[in-house]
Protein backbone atom coordinates (compact mmCIF):
# COMPACT_ATOMS: atom_id res chain seq x y z
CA UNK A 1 9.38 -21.75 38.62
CA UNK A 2 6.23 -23.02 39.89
CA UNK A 3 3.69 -25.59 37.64
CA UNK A 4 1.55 -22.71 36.41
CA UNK A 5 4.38 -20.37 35.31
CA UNK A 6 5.97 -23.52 33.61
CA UNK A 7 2.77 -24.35 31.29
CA UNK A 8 2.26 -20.62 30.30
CA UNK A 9 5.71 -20.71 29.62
CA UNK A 10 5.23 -23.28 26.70
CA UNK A 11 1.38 -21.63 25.95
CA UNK A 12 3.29 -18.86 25.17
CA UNK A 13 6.09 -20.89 23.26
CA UNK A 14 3.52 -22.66 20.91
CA UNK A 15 2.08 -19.01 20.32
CA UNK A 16 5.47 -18.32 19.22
CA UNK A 17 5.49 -21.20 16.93
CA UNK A 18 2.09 -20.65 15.29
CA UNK A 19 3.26 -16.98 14.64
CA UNK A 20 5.88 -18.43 12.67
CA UNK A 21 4.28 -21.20 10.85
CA UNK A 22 2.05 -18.58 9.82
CA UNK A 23 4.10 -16.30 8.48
CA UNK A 24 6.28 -18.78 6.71
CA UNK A 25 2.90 -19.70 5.12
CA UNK A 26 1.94 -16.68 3.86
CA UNK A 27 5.29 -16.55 1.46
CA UNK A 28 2.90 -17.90 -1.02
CA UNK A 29 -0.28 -17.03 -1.97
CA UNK A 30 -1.63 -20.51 -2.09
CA UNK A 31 -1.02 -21.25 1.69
CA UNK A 32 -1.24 -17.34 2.83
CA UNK A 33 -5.23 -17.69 3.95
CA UNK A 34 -4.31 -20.58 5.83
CA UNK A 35 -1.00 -18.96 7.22
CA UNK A 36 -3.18 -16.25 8.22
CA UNK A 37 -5.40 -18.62 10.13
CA UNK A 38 -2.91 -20.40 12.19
CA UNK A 39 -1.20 -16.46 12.90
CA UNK A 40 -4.63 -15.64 14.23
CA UNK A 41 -5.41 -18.80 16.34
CA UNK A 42 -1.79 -17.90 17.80
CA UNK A 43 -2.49 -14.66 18.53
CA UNK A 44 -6.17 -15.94 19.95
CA UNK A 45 -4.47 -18.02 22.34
CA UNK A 46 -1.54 -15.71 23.50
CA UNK A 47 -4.39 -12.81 24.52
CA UNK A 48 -6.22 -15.78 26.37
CA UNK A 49 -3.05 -17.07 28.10
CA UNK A 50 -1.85 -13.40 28.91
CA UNK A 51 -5.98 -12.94 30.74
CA UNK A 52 -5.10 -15.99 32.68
CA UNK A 53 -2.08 -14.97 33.75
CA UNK A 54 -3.07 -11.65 34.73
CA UNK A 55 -5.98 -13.53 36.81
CA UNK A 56 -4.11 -16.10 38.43
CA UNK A 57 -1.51 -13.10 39.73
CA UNK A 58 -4.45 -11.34 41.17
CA UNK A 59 -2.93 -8.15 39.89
CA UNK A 60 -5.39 -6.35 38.27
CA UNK A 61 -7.73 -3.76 40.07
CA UNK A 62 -11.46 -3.70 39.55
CA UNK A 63 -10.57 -0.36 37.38
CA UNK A 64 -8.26 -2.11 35.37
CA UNK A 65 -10.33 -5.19 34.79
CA UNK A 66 -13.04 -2.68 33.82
CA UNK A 67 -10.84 -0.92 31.40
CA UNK A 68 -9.53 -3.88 30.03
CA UNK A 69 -13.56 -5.46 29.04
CA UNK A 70 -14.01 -2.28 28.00
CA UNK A 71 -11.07 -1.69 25.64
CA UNK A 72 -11.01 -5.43 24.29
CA UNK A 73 -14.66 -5.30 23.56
CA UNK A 74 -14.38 -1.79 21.64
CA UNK A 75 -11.28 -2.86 19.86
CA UNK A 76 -12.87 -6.33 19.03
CA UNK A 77 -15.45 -4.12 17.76
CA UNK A 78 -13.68 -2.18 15.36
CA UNK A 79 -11.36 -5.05 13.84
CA UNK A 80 -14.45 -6.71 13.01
CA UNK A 81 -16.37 -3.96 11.39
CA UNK A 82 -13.53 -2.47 9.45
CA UNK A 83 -12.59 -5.90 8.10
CA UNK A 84 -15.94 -6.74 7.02
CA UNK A 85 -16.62 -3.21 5.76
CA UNK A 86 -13.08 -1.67 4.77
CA UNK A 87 -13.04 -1.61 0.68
CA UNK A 88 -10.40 -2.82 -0.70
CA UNK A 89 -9.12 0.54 -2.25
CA UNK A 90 -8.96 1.53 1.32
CA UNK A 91 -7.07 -0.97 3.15
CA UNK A 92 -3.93 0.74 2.40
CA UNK A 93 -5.24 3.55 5.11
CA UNK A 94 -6.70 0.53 7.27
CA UNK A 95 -3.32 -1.02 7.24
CA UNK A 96 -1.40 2.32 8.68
CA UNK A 97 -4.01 3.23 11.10
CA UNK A 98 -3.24 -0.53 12.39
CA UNK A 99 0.70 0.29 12.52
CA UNK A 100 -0.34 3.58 14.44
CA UNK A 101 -2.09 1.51 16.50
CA UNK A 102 0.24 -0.82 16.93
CA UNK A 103 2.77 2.13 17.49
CA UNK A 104 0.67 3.68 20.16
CA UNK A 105 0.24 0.79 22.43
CA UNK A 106 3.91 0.30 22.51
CA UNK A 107 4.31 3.49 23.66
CA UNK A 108 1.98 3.50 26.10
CA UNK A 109 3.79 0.15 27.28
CA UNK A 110 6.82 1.53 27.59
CA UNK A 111 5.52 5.06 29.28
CA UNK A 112 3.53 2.98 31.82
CA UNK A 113 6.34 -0.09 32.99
CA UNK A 114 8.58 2.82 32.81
CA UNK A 115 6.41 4.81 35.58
CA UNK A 116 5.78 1.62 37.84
CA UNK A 117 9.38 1.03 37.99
CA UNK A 118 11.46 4.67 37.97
CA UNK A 119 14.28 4.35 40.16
CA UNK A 120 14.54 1.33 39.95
CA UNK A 121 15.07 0.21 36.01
CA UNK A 122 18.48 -1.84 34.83
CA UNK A 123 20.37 -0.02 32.34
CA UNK A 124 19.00 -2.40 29.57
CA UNK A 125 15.82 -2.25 30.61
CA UNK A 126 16.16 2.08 30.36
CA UNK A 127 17.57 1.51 26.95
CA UNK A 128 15.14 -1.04 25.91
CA UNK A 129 12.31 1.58 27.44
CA UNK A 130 13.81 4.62 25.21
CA UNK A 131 14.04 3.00 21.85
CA UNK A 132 10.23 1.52 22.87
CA UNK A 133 9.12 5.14 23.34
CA UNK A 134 10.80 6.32 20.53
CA UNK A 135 10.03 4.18 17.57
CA UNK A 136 6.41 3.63 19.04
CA UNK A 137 5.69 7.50 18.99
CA UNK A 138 7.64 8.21 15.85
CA UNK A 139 5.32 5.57 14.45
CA UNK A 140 2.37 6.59 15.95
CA UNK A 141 2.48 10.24 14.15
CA UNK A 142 4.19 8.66 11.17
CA UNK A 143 1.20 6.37 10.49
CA UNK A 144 -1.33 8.55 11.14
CA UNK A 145 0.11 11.42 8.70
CA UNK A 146 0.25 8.20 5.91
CA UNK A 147 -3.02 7.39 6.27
CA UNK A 148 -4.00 10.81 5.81
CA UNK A 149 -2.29 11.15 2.58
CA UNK A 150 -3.91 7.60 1.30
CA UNK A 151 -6.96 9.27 1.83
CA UNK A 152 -6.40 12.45 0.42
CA UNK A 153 -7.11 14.34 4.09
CA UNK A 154 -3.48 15.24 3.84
CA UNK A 155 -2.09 16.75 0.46
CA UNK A 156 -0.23 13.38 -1.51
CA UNK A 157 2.12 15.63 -2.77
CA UNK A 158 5.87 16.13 -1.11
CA UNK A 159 4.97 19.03 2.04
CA UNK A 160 7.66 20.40 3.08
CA UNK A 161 8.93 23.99 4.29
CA UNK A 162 12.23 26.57 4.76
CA UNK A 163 14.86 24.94 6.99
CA UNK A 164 13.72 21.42 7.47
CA UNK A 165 16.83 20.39 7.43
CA UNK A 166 17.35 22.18 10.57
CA UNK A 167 14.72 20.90 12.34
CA UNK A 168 15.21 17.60 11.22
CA UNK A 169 18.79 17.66 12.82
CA UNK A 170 17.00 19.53 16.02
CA UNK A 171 14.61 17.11 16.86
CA UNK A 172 17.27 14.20 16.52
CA UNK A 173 19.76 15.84 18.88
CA UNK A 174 16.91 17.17 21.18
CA UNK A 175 15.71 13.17 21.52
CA UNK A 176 19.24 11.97 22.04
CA UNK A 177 19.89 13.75 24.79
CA UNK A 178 16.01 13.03 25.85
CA UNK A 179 17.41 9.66 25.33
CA UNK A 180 20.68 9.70 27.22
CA UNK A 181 19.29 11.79 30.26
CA UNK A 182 16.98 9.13 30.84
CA UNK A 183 19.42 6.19 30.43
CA UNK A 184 21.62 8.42 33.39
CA UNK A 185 18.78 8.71 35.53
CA UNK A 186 15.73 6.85 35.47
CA UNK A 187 14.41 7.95 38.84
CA UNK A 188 12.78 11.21 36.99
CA UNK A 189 10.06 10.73 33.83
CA UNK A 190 10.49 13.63 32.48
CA UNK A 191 13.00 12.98 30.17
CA UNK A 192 10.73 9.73 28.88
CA UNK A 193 7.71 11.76 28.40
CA UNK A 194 9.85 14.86 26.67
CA UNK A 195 11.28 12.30 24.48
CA UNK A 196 7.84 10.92 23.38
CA UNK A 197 6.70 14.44 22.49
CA UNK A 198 9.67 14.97 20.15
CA UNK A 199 9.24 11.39 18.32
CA UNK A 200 5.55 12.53 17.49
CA UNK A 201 7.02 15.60 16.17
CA UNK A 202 9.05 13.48 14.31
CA UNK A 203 7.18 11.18 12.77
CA UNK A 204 4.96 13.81 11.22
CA UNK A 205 8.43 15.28 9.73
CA UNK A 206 8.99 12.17 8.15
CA UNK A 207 6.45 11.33 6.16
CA UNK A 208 5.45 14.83 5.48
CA UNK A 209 7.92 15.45 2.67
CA UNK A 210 7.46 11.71 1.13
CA UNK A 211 4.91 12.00 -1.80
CA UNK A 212 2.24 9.46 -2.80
CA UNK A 213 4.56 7.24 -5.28
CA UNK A 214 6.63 5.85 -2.26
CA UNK A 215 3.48 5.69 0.17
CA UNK A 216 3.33 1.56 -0.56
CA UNK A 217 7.32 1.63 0.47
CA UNK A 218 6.36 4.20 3.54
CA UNK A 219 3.60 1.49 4.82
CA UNK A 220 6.15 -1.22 4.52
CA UNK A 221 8.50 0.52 6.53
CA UNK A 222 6.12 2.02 9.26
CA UNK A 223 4.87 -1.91 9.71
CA UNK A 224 8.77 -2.49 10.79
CA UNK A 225 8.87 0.52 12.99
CA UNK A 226 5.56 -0.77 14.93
CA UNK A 227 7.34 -4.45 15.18
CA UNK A 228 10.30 -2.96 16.57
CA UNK A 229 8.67 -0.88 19.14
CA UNK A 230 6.60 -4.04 20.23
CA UNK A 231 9.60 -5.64 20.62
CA UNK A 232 11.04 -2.87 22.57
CA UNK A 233 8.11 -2.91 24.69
CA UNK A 234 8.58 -6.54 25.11
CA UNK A 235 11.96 -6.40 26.66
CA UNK A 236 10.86 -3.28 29.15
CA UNK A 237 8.32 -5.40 30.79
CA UNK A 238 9.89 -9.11 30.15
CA UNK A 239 7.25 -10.97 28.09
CA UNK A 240 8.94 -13.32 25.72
CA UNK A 241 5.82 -13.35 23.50
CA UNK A 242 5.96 -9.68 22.95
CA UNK A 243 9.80 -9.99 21.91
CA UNK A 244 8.87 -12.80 19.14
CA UNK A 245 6.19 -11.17 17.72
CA UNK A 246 7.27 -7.72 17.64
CA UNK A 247 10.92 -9.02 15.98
CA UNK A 248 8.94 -11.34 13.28
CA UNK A 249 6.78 -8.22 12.18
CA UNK A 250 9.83 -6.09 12.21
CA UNK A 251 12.18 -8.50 10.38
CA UNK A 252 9.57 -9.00 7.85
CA UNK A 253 8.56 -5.69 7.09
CA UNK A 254 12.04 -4.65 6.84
CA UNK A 255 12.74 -7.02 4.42
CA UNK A 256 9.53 -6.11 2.46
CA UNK A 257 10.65 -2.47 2.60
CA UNK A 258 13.87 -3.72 0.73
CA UNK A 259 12.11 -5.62 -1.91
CA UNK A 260 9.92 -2.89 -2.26
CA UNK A 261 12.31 -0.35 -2.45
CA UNK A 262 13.99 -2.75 -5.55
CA UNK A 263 11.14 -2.87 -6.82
CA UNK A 264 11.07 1.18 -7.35
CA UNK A 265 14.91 1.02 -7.85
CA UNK A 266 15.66 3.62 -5.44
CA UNK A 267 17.23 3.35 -1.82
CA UNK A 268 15.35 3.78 1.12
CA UNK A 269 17.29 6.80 2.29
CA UNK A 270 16.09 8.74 -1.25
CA UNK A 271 12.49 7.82 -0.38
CA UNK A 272 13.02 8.98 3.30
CA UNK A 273 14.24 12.12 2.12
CA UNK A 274 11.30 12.66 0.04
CA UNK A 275 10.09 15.04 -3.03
CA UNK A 276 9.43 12.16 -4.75
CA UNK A 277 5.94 11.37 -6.10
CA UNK A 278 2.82 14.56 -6.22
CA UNK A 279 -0.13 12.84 -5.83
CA UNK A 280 -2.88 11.06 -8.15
CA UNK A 281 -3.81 14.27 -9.88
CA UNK A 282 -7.02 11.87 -11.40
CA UNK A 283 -9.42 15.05 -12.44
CA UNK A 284 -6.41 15.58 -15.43
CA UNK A 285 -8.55 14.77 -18.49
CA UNK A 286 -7.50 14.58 -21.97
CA UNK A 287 -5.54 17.72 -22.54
CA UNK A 288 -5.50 19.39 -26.27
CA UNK A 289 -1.75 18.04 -26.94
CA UNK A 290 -3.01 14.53 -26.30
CA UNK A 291 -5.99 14.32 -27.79
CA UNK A 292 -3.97 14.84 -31.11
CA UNK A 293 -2.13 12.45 -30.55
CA UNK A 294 -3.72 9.39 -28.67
CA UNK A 295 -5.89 6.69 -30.29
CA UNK A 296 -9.47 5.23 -28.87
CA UNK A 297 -11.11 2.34 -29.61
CA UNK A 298 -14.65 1.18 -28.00
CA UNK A 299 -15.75 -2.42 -26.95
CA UNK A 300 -16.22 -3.68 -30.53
CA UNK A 301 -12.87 -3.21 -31.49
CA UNK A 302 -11.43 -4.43 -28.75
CA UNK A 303 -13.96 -7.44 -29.00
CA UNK A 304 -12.25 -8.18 -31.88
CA UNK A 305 -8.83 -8.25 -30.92
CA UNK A 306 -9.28 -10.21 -27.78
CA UNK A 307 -11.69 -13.00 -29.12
CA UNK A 308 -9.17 -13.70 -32.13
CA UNK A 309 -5.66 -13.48 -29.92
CA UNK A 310 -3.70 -16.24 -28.89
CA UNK A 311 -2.45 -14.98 -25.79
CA UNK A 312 -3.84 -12.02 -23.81
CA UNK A 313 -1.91 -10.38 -21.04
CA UNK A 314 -3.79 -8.38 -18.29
CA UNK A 315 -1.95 -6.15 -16.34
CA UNK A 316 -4.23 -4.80 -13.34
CA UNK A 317 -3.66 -1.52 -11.12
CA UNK A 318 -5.31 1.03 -8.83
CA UNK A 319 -8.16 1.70 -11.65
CA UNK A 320 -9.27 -2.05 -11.37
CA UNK A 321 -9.04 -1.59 -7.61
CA UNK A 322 -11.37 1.61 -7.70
CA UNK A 323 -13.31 0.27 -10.06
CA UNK A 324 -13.93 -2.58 -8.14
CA UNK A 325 -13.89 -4.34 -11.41
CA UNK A 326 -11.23 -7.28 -10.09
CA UNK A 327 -14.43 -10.13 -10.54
CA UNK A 328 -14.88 -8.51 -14.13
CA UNK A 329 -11.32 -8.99 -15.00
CA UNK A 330 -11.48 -12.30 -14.04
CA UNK A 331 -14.64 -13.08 -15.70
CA UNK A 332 -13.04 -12.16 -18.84
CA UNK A 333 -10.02 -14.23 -18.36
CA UNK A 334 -12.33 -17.29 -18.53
CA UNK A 335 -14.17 -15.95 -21.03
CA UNK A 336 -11.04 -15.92 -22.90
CA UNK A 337 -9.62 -19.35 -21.82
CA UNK A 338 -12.77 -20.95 -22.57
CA UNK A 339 -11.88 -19.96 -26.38
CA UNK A 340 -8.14 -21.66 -26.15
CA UNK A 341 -6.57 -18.74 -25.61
CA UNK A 342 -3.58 -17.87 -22.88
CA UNK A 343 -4.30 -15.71 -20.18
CA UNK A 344 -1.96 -14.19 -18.25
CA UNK A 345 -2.15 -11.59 -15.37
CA UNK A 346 0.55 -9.28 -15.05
CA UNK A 347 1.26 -8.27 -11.36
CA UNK A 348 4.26 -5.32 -10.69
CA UNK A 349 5.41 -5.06 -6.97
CA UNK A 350 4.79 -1.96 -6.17
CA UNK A 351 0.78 -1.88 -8.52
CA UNK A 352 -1.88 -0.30 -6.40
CA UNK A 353 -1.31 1.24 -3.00
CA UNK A 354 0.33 -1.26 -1.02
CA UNK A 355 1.95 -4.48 -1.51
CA UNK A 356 0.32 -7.31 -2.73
CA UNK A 357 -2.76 -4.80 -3.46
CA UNK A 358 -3.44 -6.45 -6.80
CA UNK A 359 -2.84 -10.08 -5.51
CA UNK A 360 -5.74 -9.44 -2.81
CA UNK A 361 -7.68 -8.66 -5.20
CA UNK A 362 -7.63 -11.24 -7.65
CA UNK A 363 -7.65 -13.67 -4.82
CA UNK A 364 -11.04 -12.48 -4.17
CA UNK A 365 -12.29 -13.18 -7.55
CA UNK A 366 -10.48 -17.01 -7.43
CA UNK A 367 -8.09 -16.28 -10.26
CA UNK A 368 -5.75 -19.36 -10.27
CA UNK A 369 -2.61 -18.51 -8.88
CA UNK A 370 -0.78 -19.78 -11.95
CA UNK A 371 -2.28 -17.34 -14.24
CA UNK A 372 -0.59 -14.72 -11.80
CA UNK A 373 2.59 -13.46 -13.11
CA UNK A 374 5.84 -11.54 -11.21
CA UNK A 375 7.66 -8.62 -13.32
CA UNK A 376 10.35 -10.60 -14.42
CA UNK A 377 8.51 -13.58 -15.83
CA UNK A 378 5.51 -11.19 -17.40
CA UNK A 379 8.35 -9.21 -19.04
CA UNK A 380 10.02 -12.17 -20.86
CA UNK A 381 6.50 -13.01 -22.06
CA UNK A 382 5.12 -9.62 -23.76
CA UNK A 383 6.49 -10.04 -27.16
CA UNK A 384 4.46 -12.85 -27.37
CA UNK A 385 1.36 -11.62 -26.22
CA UNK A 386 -1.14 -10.67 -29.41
CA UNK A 387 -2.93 -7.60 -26.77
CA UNK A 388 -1.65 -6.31 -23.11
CA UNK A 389 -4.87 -5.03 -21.36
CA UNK A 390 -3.81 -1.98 -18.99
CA UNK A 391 -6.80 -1.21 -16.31
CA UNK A 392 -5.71 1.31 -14.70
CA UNK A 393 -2.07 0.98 -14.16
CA UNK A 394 -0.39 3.90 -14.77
CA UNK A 395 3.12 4.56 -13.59
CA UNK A 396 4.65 0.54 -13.44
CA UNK A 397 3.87 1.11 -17.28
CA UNK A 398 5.64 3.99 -18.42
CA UNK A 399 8.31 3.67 -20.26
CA UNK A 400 9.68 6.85 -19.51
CA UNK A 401 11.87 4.99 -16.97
CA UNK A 402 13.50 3.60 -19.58
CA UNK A 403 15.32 7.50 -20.27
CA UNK A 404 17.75 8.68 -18.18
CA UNK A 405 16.60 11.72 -16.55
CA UNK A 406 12.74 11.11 -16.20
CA UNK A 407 11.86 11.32 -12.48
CA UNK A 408 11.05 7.56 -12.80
CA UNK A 409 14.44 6.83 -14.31
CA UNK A 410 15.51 3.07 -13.38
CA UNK A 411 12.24 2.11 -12.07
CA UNK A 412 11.33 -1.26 -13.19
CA UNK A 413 8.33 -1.31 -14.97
CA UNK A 414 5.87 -3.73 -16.74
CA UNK A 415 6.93 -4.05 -20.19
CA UNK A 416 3.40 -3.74 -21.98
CA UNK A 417 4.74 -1.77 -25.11
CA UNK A 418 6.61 -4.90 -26.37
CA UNK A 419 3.40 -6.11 -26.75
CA UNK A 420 1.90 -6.49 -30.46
CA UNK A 421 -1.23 -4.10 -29.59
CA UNK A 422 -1.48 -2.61 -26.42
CA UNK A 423 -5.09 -1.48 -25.07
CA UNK A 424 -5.59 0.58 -21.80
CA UNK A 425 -9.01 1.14 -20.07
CA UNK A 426 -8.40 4.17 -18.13
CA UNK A 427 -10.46 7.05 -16.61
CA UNK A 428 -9.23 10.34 -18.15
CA UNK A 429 -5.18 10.57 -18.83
CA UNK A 430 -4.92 11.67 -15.28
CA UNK A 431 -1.56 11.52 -14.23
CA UNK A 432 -0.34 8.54 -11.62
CA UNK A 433 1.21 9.02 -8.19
CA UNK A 434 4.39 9.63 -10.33
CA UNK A 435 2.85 13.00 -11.48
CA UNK A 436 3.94 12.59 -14.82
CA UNK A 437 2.63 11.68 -18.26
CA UNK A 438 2.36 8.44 -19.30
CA UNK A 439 4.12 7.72 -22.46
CA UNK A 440 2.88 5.01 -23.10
CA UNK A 441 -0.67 6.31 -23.71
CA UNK A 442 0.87 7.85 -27.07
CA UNK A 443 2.86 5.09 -28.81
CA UNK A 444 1.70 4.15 -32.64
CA UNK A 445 0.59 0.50 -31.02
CA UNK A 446 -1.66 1.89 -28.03
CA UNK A 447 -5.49 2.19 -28.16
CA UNK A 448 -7.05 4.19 -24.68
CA UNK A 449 -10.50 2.79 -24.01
CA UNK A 450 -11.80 5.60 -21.32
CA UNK A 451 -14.58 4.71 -18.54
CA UNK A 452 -15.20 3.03 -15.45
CA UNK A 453 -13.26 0.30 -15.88
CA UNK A 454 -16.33 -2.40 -14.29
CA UNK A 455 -18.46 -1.23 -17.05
CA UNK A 456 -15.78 -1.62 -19.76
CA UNK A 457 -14.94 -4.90 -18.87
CA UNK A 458 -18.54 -5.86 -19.15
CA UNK A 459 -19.34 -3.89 -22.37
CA UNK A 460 -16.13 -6.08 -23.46
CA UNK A 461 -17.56 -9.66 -22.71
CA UNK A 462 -20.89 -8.26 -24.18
CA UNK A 463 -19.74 -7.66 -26.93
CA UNK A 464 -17.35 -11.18 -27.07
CA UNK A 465 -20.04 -12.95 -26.66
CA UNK A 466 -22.44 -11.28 -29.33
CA UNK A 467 -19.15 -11.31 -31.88
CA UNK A 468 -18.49 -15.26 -30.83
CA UNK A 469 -22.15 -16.24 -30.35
């Protein structure tokens, strides 16, 4: 091993490091911007070390130099602008559109290594190159159909048709022998590129079916599919770097997919199979059979209840999120505090449309991290609390999964009705991504407050601070 190949060697090493230092960091939201940092400046210097490489080997035609300017430039391009400008109710789709992306390029890795080297490839390398192709089309389709569905191009409901089954069990077999041909005889491509066309078939059968209740669990799990196929990729064309980063992304989605998946109380194979979950229906409005039996209140009221509480539990979902209302919410809290009372946010897993959704958020408006609550600790405090404020959570609230038989039976939720008074700020009584009711919205100790919720959290503190002077 000569000098140069020695020092990228441990370039690439530290890269491996910093990726996980950074992820280890980012286990708690206090140290996650800064693990985020040091998994960037990793990243940073593993793209830089891969150019020099790639320049030192003199390998690289003036094409390829010209495509690769070109492509870094574009893609640098569009990470930048859809960071700066990406809402925050959209990152969900931003976030699958990056595993597609992610997907893609280890397919194209794969395809491309693959074609340099036919006749020629080890039998681990022709089994590394297949499961590379695989996964990285499978999530290539797969992420693209989610992020469809986030954003309502593709119908949130459960799609599915006669005899899936079927063709479920078709394309398997079809890619399995795609698969094994391949491994045989690597001197032909066909089988590689047949096998890629029946993965993207695939992946739009998978997600297809799963509704818009288990898209947060879906995201989670495409995220390990794209680590996986990096991985994969790495081993086809032997670049250490790719192997660590694709396994840490792939490890720790899977693991998040798990949690997640707890979090629901349902097994990944049940959300796979789909049905679950129609779609946020949103445009419901207040039907006759609820408005008889619902209760409203207005600012004033509420006013009242907050500014004389002791302790006030917010619980924040995809209405805060839409609302863009999170630097509201937190204006309140300290509105609150400053009056001795305790504030509390209440933050369920699985809240908004992907994970950690509501934790972003907050960030952004510098709530203190110790006013931020898990499920189980929020739960053991709701009997205490004098008001739960609900903006715009809908199904980690319903207590319907408390009764055997409810489509949301055995999901964990938030535990709000325990609470003395219970008010939720809410657009219409739109249904969730559950598709169901809300049952909460009709208990004896529930007050709706419907609007935007931005403008009802300020028509709140308005009215505080008139009521307080």
């Amino acid at each position: 091993m000569s000098a140069f190949d020695t020092v990228t060697w441990f370039v690439f090493l530290f890269a491996a490091v910093g990726f996980v230092a950074g992820l280890h960091l980012m286990n708690s939201p206090r140290t996650a911007r800064r693990g985020n940092q040091i998994s960037a400046a990793a990243m940073s210097l593993a793209v830089l070390a891969a150019i020099v490489t790639a320049v030192h080997g003199d390998s690289v035609t003036r094409t390829g130099w010209l495509v690769l300017i070109l492509g870094s430039a574009i893609g640098s391009a569009a990470g930048l602008v859809s960071a700066r400008k990406i809402e925050m109710t959209a990152m969900p789709q931003l976030v699958s559109l990056l595993n597609a992306v992610g997907g893609g390029a280890a397919l194209v890795i794969a395809l491309n290594d693959s074609l340099a080297g036919h006749g020629r490839l080890a039998a681990a390398t022709t089994i590394a190159a297949v499961l590379g192709v695989f996964i990285g089309a499978t999530t290539l389709s797969g992420s693209i159909v989610a992020a469809g569905k986030l954003q309502g191009i593709v119908p949130g409901k459960p799609l599915s048709f006669p005899g899936r089954g079927i063709v479920d069990i078709a394309v398997v077999a079809l890619s399995v022998t795609c698969a094994v041909w391949y491994i045989a005889d690597s001197s032909t491509i066909v089988p590689l590129l047949l096998l890629a066309l029946f993965a993207l078939i695939f992946g739009v059968l998978l997600v297809l079916p799963i509704g818009g209740a288990d898209m947060p669990v879906v995201v989670s799990l495409l995220n390990a599919f794209t680590g996986t196929a990096v991985a994969m990729a790495g081993f086809v064309i032997d670049n250490v770097i790719l192997v660590i980063a694709g396994a840490l992304v792939g490890a720790a989605g899977s693991i998040l997919t798990v949690l997640m998946a707890r979090a629901m109380n349902r097994s990944i194979g049940s959300i796979i199979a789909g049905g679950y979950g129609t779609g946020d229906s949103g445009a419901g409005g207040r039907t006759a059979g609820d408005a008889a039996e619902i209760r409203t209140t207005d600012a004033d009221d509420l006013a009242i209840q907050l500014a004389y509480a002791h302790k006030v539990i917010i619980v924040p979902g995809f209405g805060l999120a839409a609302a863009h209302a999170q630097q509201e919410a937190a204006d309140l809290a300290t509105l609150l505090t400053k009056r001795g009372i305790d504030v509390k946010f209440a933050i369920h897993p699985v809240a908004g449309r992907m994970p950690g959704h509501m934790n972003v958020l907050l960030a952004e408006a510098n709530v203190p991290y110790d006013e931020l609550l898990d499920l189980d600790e929020a739960n053991q405090q709701f009997e205490q609390a004098d008001v739960a404020l609900v903006i715009g959570a809908n199904d980690v609230t319903n207590p319907a999964a408390r009764r055997p038989g409810s489509p949301i039976a055995g999901m964990p939720i938030l535990d709000v009705d325990h609470a003395k008074s219970v008010v939720v700020i809410k657009r219409s009584m739109g249904h969730g991504y559950a598709g169901i009711g809300n049952e909460l919205y009709t208990n004896p100790n529930t007050r709706m407050y419907f609007g935007d919720a931005k403008q009802a959290l300020s028509a709140i503190m308005n009215a505080i601070k008139t009521l307080v002077g």
